[in-house]
Protein backbone atom coordinates (compact mmCIF):
# COMPACT_ATOMS: atom_id res chain seq x y z
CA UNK A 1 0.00 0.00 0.00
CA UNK A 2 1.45 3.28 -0.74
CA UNK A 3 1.45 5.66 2.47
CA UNK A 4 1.74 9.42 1.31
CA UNK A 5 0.92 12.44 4.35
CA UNK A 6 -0.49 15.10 1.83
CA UNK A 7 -0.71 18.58 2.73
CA UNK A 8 -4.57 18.64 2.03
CA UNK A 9 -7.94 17.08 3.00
CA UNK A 10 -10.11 14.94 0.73
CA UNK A 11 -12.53 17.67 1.45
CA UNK A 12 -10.05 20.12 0.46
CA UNK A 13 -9.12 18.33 -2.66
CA UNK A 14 -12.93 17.85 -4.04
CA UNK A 15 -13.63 21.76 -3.44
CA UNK A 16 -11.24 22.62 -5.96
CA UNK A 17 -12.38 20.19 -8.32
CA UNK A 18 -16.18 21.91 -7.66
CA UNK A 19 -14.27 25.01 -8.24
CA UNK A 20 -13.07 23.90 -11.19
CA UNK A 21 -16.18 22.63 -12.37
CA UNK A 22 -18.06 25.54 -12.10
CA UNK A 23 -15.60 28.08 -13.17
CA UNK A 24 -14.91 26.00 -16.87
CA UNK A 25 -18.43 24.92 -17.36
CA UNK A 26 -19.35 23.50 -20.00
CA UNK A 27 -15.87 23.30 -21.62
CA UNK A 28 -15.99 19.57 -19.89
CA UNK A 29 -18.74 18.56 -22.42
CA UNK A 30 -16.94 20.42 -24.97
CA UNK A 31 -13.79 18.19 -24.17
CA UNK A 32 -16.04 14.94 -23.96
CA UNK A 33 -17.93 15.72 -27.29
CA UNK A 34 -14.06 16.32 -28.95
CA UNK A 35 -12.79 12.43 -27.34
CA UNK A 36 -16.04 10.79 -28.82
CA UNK A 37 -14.81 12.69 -32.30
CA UNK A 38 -12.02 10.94 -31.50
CA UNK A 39 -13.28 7.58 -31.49
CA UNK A 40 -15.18 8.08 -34.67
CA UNK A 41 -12.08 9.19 -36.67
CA UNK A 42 -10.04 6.23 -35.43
CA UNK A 43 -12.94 3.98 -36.56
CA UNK A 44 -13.85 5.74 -39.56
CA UNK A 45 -10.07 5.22 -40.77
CA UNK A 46 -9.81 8.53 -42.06
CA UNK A 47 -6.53 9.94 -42.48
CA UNK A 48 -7.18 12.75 -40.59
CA UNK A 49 -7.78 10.45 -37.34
CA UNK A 50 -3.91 10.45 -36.15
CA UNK A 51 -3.34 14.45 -36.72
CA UNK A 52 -6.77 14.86 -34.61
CA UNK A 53 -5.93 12.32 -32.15
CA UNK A 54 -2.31 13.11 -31.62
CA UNK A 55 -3.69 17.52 -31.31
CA UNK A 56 -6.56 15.89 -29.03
CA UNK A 57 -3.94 14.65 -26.71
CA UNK A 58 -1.65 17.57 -26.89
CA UNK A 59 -4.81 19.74 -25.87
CA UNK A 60 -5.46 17.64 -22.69
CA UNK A 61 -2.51 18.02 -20.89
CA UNK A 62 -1.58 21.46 -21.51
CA UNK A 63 -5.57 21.98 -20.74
CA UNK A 64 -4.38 19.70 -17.15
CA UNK A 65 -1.53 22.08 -16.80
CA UNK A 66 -2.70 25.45 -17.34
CA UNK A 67 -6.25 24.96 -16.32
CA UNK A 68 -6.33 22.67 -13.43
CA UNK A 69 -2.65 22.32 -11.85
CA UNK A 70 -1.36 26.10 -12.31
CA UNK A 71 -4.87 27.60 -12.08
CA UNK A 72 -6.41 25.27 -8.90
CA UNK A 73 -4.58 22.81 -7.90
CA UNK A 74 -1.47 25.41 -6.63
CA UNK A 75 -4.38 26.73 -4.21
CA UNK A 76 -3.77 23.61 -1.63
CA UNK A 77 -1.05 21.98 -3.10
CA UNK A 78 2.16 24.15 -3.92
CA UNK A 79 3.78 20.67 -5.43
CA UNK A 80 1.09 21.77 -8.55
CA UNK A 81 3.41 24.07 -9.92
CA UNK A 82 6.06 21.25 -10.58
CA UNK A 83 2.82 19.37 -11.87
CA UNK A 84 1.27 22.30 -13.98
CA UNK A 85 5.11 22.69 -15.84
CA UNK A 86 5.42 18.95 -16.25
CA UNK A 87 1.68 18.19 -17.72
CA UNK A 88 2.90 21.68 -20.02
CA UNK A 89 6.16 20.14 -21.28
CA UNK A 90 3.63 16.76 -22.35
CA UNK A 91 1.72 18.34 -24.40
CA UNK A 92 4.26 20.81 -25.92
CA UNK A 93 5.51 17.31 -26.82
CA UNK A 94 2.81 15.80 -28.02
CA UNK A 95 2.01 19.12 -30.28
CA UNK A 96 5.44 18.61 -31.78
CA UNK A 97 5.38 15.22 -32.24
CA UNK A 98 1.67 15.67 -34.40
CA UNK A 99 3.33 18.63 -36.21
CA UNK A 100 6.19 16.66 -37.33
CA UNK A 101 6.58 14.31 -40.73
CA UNK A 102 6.94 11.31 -38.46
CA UNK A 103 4.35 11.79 -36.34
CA UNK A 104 2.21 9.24 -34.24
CA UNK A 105 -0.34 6.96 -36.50
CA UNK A 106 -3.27 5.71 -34.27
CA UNK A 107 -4.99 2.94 -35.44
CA UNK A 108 -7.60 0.71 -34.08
CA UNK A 109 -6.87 -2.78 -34.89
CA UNK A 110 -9.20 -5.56 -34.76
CA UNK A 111 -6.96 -7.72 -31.86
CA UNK A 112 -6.51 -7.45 -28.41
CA UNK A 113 -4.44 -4.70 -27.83
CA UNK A 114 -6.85 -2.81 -29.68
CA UNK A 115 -9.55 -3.79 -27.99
CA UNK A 116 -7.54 -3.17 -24.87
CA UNK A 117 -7.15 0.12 -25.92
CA UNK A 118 -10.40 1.12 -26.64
CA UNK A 119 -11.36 -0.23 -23.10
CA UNK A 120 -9.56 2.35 -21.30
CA UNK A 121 -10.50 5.12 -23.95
CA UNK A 122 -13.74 4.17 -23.18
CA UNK A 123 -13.56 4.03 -19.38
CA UNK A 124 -11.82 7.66 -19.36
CA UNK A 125 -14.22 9.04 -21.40
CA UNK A 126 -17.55 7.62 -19.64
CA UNK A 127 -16.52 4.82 -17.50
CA UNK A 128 -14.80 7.24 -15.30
CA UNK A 129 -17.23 10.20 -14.81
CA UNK A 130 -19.83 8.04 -13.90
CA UNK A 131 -18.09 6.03 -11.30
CA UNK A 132 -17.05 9.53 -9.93
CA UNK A 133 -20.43 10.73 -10.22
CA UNK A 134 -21.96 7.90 -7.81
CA UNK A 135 -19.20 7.88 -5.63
CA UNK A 136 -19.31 11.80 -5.08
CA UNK A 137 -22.99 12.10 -5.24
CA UNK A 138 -22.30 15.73 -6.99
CA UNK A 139 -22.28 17.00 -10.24
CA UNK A 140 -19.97 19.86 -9.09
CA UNK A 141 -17.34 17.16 -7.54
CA UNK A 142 -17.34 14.41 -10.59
CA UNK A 143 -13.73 14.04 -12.05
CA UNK A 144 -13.98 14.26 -16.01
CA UNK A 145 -12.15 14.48 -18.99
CA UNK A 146 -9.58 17.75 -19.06
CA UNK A 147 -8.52 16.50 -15.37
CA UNK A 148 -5.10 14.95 -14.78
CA UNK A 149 -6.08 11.26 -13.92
CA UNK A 150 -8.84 10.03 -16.58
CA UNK A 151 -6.73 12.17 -18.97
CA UNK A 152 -3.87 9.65 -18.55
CA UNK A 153 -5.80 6.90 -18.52
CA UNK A 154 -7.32 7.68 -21.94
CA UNK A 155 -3.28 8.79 -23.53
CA UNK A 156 -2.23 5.29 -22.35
CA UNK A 157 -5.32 4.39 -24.46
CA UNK A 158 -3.78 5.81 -27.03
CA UNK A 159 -0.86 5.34 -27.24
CA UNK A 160 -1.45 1.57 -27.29
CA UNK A 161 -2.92 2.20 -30.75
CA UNK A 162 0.07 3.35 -31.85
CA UNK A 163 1.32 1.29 -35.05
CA UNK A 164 4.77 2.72 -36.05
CA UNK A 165 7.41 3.47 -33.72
CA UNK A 166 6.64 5.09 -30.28
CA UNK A 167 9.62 7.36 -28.91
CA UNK A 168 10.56 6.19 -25.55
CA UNK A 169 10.03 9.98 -24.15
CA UNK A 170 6.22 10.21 -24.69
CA UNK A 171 5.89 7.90 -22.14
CA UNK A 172 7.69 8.99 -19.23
CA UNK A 173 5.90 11.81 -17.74
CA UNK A 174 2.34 10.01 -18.30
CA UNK A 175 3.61 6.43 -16.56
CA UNK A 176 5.32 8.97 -13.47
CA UNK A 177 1.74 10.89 -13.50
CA UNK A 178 0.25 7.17 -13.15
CA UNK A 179 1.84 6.71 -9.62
CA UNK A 180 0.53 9.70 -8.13
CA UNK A 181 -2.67 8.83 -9.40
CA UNK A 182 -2.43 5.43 -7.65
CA UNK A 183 -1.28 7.09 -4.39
CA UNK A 184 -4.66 9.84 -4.80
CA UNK A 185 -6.28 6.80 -5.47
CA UNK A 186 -5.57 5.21 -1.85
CA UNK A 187 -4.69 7.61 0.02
CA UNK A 188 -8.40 10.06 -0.85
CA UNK A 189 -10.71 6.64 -1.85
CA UNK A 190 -10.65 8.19 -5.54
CA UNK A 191 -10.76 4.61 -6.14
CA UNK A 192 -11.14 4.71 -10.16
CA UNK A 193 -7.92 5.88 -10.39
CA UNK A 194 -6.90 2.55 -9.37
CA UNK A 195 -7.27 1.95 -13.50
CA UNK A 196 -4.42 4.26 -14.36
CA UNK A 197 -1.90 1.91 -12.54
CA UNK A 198 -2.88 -0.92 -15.11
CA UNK A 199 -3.43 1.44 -18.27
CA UNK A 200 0.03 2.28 -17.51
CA UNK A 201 1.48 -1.37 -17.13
CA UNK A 202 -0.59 -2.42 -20.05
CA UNK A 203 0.44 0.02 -22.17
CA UNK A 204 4.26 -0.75 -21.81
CA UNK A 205 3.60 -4.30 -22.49
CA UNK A 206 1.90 -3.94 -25.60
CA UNK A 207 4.26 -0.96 -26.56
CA UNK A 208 7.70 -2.92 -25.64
CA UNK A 209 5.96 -6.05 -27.62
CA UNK A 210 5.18 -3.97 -30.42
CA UNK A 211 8.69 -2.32 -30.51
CA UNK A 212 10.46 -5.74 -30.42
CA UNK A 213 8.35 -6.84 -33.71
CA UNK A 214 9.89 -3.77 -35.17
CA UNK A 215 13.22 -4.55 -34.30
CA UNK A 216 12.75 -8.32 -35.69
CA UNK A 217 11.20 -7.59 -38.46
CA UNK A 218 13.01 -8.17 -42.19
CA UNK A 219 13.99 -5.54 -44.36
């Protein structure tokens, strides 16, 4: 079990979601109505599905950074400034990587990694805020989609649909944000986080198995 004193309450914590809430309204729905465009491009097959989904994810963690960490989170939690520039640098990263001519291709394969994958897209998208919903028993307090956790759950989602090769990078600030979503997810009984842990450990499976086909693979 992982043990972390945090300098905040669960009550503290779910006020500044509220906060959030309210002040941003209804740019949630706006974010949710742009993931389920995401889903349709990457099973429509259209071209334009890995330039959407690869800005999509850019847009959610600078939206995490900016708009949650730096603007909220900082309130009871000075650590969010460190959080805010990290969840910045991701998407910076992810907006260069779509920008560029070898950027990521998503694709949503017909096997079990892509069915994987669309199981925790899924679960971030809806799965998620409805869990958080009953749990909370408040509109105002329900995590979505645009906040850190069910954010990373849905990139790991992603990037499991990746079909050429991944750099290593993308991954590192995403599977480090998955073990302080495991800790809020013990240590303030935000108990759906407890899904990022194995997005994250799936993910590198099927990414280092994917990556080692690569490297096999004839010329």
């Amino acid at each position: 079990m992982i043990v972390m004193i945090l300098p905040f309450t669960n009550q503290q914590f779910f006020e500044v979601i509220e906060k959030y809430n309210i002040a941003v309204f209804p740019i949630q729905i706006v974010i949710e109505i742009l993931g389920i465009i995401c889903l349709y491009f990457l099973f429509s097959g259209k071209k334009v599905s890995s330039k959407y989904s690869g800005g999509f994810l850019a847009f959610l963690w600078l939206w995490s950074g900016i708009a949650y960490h730096l603007l909220f989170f900082t309130g009871i939690n000075k650590a969010a400034y460190l959080f805010g520039f990290v969840f910045i640098l991701q998407g910076i990263m992810f907006l260069i990587n779509t920008l560029s001519r070898e950027a990521l291709e998503f694709k949503l394969q017909r096997n079990l990694a892509g069915y994987t994958a669309f199981f925790f897209i899924v679960y971030a998208l809806l799965i998620y805020p409805v869990i958080s919903f009953f749990v909370e028993g408040s509109l105002g307090k329900t995590i979505v989609l645009g906040l850190p956790c069910p954010s990373t759950i849905l990139t790991f989602g992603f990037l499991m649909l990746v079909v050429n090769r991944l750099p290593k990078y993308l991954m590192i600030i995403p599977s480090l944000w998955a073990i302080v979503g495991l800790s809020a997810a013990i240590n303030l009984g935000v108990y759906q986080d407890l899904m990022i842990i194995a997005s994250a450990v799936v993910a590198f499976v099927i990414v280092i198995g994917k990556h080692k086909a690569v490297s096999v693979k004839p010329n």
